[in-house]
PDB file of N, CA and C in Angstrom:
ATOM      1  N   UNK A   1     131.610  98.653 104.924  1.00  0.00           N
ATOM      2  CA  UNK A   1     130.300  98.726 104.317  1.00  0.00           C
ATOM      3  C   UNK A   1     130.113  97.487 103.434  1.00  0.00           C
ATOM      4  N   UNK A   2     128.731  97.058 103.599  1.00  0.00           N
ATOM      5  CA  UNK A   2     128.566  95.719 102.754  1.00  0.00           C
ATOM      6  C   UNK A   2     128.456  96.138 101.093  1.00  0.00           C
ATOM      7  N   UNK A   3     128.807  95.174 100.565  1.00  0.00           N
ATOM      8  CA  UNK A   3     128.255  95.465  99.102  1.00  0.00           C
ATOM      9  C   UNK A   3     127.434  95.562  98.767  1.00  0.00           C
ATOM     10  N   UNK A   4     126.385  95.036  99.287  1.00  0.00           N
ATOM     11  CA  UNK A   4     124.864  95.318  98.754  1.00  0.00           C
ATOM     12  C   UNK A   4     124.530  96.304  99.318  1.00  0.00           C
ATOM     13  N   UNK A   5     124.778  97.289 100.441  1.00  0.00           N
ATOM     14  CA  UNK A   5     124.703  98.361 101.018  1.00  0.00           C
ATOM     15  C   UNK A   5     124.971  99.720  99.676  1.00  0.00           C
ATOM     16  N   UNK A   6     126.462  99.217  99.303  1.00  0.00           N
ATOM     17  CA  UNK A   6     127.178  99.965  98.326  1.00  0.00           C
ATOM     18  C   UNK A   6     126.198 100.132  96.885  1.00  0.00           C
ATOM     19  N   UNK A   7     126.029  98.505  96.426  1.00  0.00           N
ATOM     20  CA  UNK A   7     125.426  98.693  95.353  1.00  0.00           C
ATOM     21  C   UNK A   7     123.729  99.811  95.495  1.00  0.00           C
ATOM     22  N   UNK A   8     122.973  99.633  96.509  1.00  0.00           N
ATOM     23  CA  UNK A   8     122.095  99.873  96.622  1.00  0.00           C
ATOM     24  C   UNK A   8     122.279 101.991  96.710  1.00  0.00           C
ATOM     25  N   UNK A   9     123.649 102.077  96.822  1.00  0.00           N
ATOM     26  CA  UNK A   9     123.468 103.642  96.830  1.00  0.00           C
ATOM     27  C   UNK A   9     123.898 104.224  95.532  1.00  0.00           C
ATOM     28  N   UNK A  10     124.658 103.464  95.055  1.00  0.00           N
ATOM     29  CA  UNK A  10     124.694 103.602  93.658  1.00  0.00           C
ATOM     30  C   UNK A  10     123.220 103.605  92.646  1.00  0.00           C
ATOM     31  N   UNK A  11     122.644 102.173  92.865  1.00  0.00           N
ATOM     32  CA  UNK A  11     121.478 102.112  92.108  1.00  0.00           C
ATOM     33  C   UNK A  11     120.483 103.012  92.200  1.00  0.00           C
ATOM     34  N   UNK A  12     120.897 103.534  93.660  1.00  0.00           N
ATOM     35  CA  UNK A  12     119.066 104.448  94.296  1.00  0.00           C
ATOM     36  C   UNK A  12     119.948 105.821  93.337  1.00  0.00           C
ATOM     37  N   UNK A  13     121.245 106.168  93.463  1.00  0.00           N
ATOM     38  CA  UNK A  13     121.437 107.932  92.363  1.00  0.00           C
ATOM     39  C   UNK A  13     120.969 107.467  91.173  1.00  0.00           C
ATOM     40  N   UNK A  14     121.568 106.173  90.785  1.00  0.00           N
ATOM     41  CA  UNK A  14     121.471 106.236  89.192  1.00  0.00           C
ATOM     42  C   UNK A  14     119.526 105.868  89.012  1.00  0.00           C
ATOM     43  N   UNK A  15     118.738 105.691  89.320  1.00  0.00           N
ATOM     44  CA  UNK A  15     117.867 105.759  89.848  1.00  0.00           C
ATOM     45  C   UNK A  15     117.067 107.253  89.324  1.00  0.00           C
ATOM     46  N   UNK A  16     117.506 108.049  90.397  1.00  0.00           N
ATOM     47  CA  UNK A  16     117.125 109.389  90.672  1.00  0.00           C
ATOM     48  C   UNK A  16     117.234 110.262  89.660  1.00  0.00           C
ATOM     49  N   UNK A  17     118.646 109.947  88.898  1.00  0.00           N
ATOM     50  CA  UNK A  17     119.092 110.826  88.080  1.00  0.00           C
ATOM     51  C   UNK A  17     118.472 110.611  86.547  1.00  0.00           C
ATOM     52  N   UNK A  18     117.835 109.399  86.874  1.00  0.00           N
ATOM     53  CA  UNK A  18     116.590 108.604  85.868  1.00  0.00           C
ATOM     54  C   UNK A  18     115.420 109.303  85.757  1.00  0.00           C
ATOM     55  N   UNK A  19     115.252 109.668  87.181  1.00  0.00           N
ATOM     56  CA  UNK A  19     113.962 110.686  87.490  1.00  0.00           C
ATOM     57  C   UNK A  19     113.518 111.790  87.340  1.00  0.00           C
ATOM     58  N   UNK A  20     115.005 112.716  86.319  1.00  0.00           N
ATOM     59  CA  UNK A  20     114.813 113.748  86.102  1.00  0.00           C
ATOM     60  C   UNK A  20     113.977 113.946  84.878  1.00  0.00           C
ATOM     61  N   UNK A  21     112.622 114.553  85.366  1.00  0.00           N
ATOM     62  CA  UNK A  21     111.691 114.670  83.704  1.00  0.00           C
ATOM     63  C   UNK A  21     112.351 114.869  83.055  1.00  0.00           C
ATOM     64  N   UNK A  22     113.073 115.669  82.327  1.00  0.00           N
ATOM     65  CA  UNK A  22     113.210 116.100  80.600  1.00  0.00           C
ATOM     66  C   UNK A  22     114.682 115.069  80.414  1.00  0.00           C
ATOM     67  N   UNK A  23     115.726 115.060  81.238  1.00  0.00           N
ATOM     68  CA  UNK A  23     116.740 114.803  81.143  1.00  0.00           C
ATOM     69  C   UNK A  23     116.568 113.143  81.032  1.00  0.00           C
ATOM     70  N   UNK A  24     116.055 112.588  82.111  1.00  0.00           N
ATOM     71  CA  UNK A  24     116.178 111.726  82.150  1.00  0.00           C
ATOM     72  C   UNK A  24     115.773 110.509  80.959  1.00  0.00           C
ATOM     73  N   UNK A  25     114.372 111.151  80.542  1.00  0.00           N
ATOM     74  CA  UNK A  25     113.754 110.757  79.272  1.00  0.00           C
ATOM     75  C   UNK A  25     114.707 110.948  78.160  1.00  0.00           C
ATOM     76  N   UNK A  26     115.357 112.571  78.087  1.00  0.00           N
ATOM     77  CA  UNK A  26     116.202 112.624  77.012  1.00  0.00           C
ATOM     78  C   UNK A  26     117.230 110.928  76.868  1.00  0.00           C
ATOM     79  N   UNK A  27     117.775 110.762  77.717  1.00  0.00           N
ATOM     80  CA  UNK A  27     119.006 110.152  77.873  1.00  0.00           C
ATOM     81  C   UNK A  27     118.196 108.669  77.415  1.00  0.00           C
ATOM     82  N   UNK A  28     117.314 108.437  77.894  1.00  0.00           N
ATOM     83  CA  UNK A  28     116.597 107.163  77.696  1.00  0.00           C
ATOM     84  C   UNK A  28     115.974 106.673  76.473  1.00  0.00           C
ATOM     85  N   UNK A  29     115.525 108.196  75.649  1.00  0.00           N
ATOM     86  CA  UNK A  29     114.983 107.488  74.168  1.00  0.00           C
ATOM     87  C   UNK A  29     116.162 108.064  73.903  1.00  0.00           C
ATOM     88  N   UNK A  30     117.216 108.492  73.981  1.00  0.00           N
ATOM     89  CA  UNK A  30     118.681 108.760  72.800  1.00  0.00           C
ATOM     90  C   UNK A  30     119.860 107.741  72.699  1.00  0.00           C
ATOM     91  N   UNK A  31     119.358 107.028  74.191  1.00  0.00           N
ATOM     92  CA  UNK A  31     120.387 105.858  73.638  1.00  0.00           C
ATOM     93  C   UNK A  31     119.565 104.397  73.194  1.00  0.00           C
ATOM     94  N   UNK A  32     118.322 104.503  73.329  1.00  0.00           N
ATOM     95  CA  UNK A  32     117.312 103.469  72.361  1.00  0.00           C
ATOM     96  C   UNK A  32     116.918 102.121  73.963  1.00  0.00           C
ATOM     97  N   UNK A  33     116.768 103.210  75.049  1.00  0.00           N
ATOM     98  CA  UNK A  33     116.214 102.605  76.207  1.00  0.00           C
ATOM     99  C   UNK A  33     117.428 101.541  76.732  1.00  0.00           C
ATOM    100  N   UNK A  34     119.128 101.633  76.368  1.00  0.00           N
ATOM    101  CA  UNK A  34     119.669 101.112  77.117  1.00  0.00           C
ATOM    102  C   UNK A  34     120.408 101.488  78.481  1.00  0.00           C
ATOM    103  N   UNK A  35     120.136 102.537  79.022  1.00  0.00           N
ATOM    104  CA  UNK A  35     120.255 102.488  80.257  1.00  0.00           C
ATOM    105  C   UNK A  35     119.471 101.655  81.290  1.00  0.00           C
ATOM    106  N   UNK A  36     117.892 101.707  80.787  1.00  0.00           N
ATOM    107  CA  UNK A  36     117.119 100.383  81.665  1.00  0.00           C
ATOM    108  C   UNK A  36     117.722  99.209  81.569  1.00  0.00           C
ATOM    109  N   UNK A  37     118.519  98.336  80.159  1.00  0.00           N
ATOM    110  CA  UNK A  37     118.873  97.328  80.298  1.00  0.00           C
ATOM    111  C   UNK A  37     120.117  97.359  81.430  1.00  0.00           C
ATOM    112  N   UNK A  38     120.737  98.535  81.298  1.00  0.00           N
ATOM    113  CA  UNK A  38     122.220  98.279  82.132  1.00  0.00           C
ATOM    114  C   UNK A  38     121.714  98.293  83.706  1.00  0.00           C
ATOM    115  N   UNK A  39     120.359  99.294  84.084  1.00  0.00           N
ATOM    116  CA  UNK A  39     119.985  99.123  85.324  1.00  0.00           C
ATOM    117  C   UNK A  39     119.445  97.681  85.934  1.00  0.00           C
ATOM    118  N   UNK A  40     118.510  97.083  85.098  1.00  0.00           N
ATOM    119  CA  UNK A  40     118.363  95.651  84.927  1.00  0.00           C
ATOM    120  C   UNK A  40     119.121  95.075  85.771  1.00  0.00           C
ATOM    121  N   UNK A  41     120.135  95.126  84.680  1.00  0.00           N
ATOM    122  CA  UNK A  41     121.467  94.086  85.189  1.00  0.00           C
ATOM    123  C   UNK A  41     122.022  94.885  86.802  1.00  0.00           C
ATOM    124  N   UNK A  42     122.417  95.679  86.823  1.00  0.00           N
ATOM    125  CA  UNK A  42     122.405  96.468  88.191  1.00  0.00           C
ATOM    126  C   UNK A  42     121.614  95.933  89.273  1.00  0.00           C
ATOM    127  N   UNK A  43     120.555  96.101  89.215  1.00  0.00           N
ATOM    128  CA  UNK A  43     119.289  95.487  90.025  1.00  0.00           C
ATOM    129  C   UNK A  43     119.068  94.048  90.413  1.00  0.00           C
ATOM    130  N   UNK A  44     119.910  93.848  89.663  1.00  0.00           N
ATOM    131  CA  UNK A  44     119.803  92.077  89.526  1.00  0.00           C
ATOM    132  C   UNK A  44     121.067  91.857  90.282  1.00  0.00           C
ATOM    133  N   UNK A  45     122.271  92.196  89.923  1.00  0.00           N
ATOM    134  CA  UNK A  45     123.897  92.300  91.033  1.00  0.00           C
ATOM    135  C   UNK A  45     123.123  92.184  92.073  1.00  0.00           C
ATOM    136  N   UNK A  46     122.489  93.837  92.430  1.00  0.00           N
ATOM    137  CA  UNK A  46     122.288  93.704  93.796  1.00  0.00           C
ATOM    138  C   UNK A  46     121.557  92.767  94.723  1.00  0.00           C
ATOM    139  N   UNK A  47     120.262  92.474  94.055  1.00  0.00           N
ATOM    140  CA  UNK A  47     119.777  91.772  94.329  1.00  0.00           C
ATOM    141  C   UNK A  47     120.209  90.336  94.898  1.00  0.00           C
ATOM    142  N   UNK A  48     120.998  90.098  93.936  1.00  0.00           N
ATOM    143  CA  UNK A  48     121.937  88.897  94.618  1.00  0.00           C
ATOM    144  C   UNK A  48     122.818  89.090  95.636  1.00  0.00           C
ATOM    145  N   UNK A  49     123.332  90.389  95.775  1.00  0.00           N
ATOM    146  CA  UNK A  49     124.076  90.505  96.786  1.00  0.00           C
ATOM    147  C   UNK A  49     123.761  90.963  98.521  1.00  0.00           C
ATOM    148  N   UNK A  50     122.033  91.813  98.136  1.00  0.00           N
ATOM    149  CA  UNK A  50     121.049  91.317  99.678  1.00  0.00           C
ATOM    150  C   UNK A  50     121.038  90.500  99.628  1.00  0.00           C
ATOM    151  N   UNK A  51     120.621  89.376  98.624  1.00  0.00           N
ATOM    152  CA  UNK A  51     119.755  88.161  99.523  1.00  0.00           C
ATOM    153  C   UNK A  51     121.362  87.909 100.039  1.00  0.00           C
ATOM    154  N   UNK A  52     122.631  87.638  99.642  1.00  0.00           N
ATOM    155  CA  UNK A  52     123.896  87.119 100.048  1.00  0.00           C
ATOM    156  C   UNK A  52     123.968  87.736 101.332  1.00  0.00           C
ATOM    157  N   UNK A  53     123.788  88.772 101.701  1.00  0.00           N
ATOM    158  CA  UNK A  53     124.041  89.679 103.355  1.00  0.00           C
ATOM    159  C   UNK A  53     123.000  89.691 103.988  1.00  0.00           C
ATOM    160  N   UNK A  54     121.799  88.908 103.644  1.00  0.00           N
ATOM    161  CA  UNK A  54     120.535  89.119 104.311  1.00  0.00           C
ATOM    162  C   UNK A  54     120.083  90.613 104.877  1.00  0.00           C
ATOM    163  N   UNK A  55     119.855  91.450 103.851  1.00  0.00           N
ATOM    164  CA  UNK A  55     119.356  92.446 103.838  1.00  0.00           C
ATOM    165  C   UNK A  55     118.071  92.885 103.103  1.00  0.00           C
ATOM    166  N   UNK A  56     117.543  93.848 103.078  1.00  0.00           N
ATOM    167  CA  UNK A  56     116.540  94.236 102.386  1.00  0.00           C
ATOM    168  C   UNK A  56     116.550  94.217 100.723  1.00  0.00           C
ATOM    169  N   UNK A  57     115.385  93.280 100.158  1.00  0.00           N
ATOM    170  CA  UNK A  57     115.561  93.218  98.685  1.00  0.00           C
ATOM    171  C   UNK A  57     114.366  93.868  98.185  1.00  0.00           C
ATOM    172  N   UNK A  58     113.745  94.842  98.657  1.00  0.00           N
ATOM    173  CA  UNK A  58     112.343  95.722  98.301  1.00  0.00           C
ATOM    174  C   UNK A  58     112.870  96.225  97.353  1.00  0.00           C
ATOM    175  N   UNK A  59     113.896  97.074  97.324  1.00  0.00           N
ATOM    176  CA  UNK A  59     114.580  98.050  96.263  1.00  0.00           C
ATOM    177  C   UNK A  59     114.747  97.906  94.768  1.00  0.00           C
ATOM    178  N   UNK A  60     115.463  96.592  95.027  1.00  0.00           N
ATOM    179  CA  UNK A  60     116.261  95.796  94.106  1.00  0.00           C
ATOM    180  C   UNK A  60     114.846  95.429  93.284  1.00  0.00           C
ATOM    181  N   UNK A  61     113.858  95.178  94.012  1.00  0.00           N
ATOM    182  CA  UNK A  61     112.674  94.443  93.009  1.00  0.00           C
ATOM    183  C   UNK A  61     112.269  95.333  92.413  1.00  0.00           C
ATOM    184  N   UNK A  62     111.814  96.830  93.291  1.00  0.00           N
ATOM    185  CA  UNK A  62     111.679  97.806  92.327  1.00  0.00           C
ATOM    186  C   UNK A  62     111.767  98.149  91.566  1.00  0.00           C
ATOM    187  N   UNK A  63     113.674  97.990  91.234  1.00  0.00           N
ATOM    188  CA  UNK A  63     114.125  98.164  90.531  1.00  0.00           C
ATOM    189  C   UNK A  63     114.177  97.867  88.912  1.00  0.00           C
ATOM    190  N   UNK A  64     114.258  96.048  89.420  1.00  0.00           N
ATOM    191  CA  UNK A  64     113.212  95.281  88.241  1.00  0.00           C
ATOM    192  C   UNK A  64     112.503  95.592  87.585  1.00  0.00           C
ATOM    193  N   UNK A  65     111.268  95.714  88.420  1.00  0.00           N
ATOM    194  CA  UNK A  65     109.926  96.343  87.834  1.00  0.00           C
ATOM    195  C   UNK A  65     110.119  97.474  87.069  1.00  0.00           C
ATOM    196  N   UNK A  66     110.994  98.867  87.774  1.00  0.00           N
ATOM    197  CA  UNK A  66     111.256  99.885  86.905  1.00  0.00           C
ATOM    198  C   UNK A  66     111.906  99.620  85.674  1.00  0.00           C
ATOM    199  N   UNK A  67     112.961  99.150  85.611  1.00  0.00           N
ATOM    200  CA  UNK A  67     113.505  98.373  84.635  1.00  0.00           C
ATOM    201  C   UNK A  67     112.357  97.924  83.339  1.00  0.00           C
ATOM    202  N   UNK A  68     111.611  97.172  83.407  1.00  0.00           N
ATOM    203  CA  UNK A  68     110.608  96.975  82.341  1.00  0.00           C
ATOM    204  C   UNK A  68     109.426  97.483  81.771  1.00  0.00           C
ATOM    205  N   UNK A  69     108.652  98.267  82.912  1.00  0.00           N
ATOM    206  CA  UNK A  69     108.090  99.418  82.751  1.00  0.00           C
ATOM    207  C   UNK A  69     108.441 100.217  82.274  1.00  0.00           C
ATOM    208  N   UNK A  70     109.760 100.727  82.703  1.00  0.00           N
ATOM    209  CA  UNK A  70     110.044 102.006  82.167  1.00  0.00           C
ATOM    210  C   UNK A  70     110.390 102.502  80.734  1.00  0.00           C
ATOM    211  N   UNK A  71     109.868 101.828  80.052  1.00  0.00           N
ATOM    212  CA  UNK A  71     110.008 101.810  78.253  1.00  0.00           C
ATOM    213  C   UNK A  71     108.631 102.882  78.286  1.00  0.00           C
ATOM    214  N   UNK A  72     107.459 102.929  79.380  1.00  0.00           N
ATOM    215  CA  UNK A  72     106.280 103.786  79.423  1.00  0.00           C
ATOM    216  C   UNK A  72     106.571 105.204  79.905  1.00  0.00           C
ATOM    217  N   UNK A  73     106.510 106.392  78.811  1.00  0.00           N
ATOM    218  CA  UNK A  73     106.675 107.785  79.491  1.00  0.00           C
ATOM    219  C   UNK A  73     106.962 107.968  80.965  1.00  0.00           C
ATOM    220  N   UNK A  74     105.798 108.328  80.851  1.00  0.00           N
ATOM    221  CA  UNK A  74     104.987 109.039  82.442  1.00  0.00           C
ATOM    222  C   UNK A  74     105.247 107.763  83.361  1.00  0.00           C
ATOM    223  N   UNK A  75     104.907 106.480  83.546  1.00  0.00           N
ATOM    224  CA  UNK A  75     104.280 105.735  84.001  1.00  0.00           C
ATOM    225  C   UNK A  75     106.597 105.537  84.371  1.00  0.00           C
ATOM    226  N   UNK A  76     107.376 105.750  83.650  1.00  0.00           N
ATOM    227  CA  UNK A  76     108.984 104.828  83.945  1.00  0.00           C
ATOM    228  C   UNK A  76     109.128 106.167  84.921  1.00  0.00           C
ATOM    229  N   UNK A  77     108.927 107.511  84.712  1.00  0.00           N
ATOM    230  CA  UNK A  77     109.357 108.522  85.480  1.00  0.00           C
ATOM    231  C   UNK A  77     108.908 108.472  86.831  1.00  0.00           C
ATOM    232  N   UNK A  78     107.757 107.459  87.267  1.00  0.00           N
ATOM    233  CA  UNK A  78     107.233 107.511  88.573  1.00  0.00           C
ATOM    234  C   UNK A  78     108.176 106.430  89.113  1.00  0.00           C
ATOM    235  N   UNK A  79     108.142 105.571  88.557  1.00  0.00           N
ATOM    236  CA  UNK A  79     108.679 104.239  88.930  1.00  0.00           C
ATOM    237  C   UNK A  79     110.290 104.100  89.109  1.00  0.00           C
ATOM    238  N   UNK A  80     110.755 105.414  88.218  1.00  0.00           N
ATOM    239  CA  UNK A  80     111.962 105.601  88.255  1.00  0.00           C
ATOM    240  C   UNK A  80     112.017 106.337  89.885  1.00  0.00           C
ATOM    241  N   UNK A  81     111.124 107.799  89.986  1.00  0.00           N
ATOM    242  CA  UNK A  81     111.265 108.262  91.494  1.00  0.00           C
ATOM    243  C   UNK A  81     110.790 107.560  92.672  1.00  0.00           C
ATOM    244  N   UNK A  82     110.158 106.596  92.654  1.00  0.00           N
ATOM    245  CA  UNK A  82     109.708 105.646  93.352  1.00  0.00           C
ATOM    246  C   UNK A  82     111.047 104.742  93.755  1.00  0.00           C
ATOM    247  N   UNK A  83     111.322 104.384  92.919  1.00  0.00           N
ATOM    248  CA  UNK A  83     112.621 103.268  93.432  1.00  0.00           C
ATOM    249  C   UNK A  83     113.744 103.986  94.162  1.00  0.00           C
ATOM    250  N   UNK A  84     113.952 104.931  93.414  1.00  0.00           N
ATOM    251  CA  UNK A  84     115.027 105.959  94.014  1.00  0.00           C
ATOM    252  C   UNK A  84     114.768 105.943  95.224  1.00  0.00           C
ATOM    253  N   UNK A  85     113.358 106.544  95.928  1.00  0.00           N
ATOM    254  CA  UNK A  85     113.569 106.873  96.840  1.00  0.00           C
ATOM    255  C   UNK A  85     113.500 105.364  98.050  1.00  0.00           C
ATOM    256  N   UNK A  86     112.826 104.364  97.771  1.00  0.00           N
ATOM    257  CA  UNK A  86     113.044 103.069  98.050  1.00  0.00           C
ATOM    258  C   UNK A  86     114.846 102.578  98.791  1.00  0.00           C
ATOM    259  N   UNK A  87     115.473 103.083  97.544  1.00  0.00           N
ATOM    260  CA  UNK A  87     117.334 102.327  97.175  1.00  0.00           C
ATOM    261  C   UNK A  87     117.770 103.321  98.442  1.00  0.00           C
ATOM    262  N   UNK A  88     117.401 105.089  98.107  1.00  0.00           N
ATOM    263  CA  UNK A  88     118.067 105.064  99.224  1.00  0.00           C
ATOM    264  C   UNK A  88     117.717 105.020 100.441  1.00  0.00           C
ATOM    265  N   UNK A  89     116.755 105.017 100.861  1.00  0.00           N
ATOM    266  CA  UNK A  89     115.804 104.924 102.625  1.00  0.00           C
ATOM    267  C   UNK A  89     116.537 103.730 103.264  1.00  0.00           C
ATOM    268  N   UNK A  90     116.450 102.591 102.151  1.00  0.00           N
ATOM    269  CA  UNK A  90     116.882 101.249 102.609  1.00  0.00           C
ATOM    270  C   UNK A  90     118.914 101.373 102.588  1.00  0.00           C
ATOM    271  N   UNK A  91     119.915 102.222 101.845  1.00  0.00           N
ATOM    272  CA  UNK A  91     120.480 102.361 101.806  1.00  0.00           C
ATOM    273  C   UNK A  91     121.175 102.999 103.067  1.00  0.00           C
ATOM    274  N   UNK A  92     120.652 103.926 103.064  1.00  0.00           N
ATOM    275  CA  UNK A  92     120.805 104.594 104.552  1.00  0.00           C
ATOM    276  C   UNK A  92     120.406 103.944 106.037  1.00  0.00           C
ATOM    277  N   UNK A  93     119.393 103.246 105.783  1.00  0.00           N
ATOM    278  CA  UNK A  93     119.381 102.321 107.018  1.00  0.00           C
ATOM    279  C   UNK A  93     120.238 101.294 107.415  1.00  0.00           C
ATOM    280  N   UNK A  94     120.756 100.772 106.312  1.00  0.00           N
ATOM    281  CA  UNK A  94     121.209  99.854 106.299  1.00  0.00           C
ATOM    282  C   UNK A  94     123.280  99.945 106.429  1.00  0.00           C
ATOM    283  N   UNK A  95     123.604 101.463 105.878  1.00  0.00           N
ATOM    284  CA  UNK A  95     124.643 102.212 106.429  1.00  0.00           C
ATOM    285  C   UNK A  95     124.609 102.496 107.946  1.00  0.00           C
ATOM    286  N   UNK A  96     123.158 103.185 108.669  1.00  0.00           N
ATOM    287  CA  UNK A  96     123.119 103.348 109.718  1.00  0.00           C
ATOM    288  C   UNK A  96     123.309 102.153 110.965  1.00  0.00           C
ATOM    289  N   UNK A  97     122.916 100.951 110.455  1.00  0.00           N
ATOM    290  CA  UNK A  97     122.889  99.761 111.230  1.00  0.00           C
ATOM    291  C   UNK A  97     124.077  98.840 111.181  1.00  0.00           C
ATOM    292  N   UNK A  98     125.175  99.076 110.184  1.00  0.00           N
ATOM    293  CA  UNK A  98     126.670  98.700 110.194  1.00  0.00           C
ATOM    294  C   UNK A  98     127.121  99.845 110.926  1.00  0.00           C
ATOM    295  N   UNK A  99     126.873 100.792 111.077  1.00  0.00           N
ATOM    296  CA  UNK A  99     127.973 101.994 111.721  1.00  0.00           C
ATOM    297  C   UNK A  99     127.356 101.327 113.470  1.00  0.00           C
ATOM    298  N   UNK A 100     126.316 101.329 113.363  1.00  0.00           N
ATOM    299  CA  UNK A 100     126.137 100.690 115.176  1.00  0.00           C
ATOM    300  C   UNK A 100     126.476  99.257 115.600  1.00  0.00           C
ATOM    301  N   UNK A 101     127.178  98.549 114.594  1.00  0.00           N
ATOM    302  CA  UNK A 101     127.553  97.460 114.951  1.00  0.00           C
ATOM    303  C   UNK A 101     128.653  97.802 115.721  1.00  0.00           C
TER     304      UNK A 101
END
């Protein structure tokens, strides 16, 4: 499995688990919004590591975007389930298309 394959299934849970209304918010204003910075940086790995395997970087930008947005309530919780589901569609395809090599 490629790494950017890898990173991208990682990023799409941690992602998701972002997406949980109450929880996810909890976790996000209790540590003073640094989980977005650590996803950031996450998003950004990966990112470098599609464009390195020439794979899909939709996710990864998402990710970005969620990343800085997401300091906004309502508006980080969409963007948070939005990417999620982005990281893994492209995750899974992209598992599916190394297993048929």
């Amino acid at each position: 499995m490629k790494i950017s394959t890898t990173l991208k299934w990682i990023t799409g849970g941690l992602e998701a688990f972002l997406a949980i209304p109450i929880l996810g918010g909890i976790i996000i204003f209790g540590t003073s919004w640094t989980p977005l910075g650590i996803m950031l940086a996450l998003h950004i790995v990966t990112l470098i590591f599609a464009a390195r395997d020439f794979t899909s970087k939709t996710g990864s930008i998402f990710g970005i975007v969620t990343s800085v947005v997401g300091v906004v309530p309502f508006l980080g919780f969409i963007m948070h389930l939005v990417t999620a589901i982005i990281l893994l569609l492209d995750a899974s395809r992209s598992t599916a298309q190394e297993k048929s090599i």
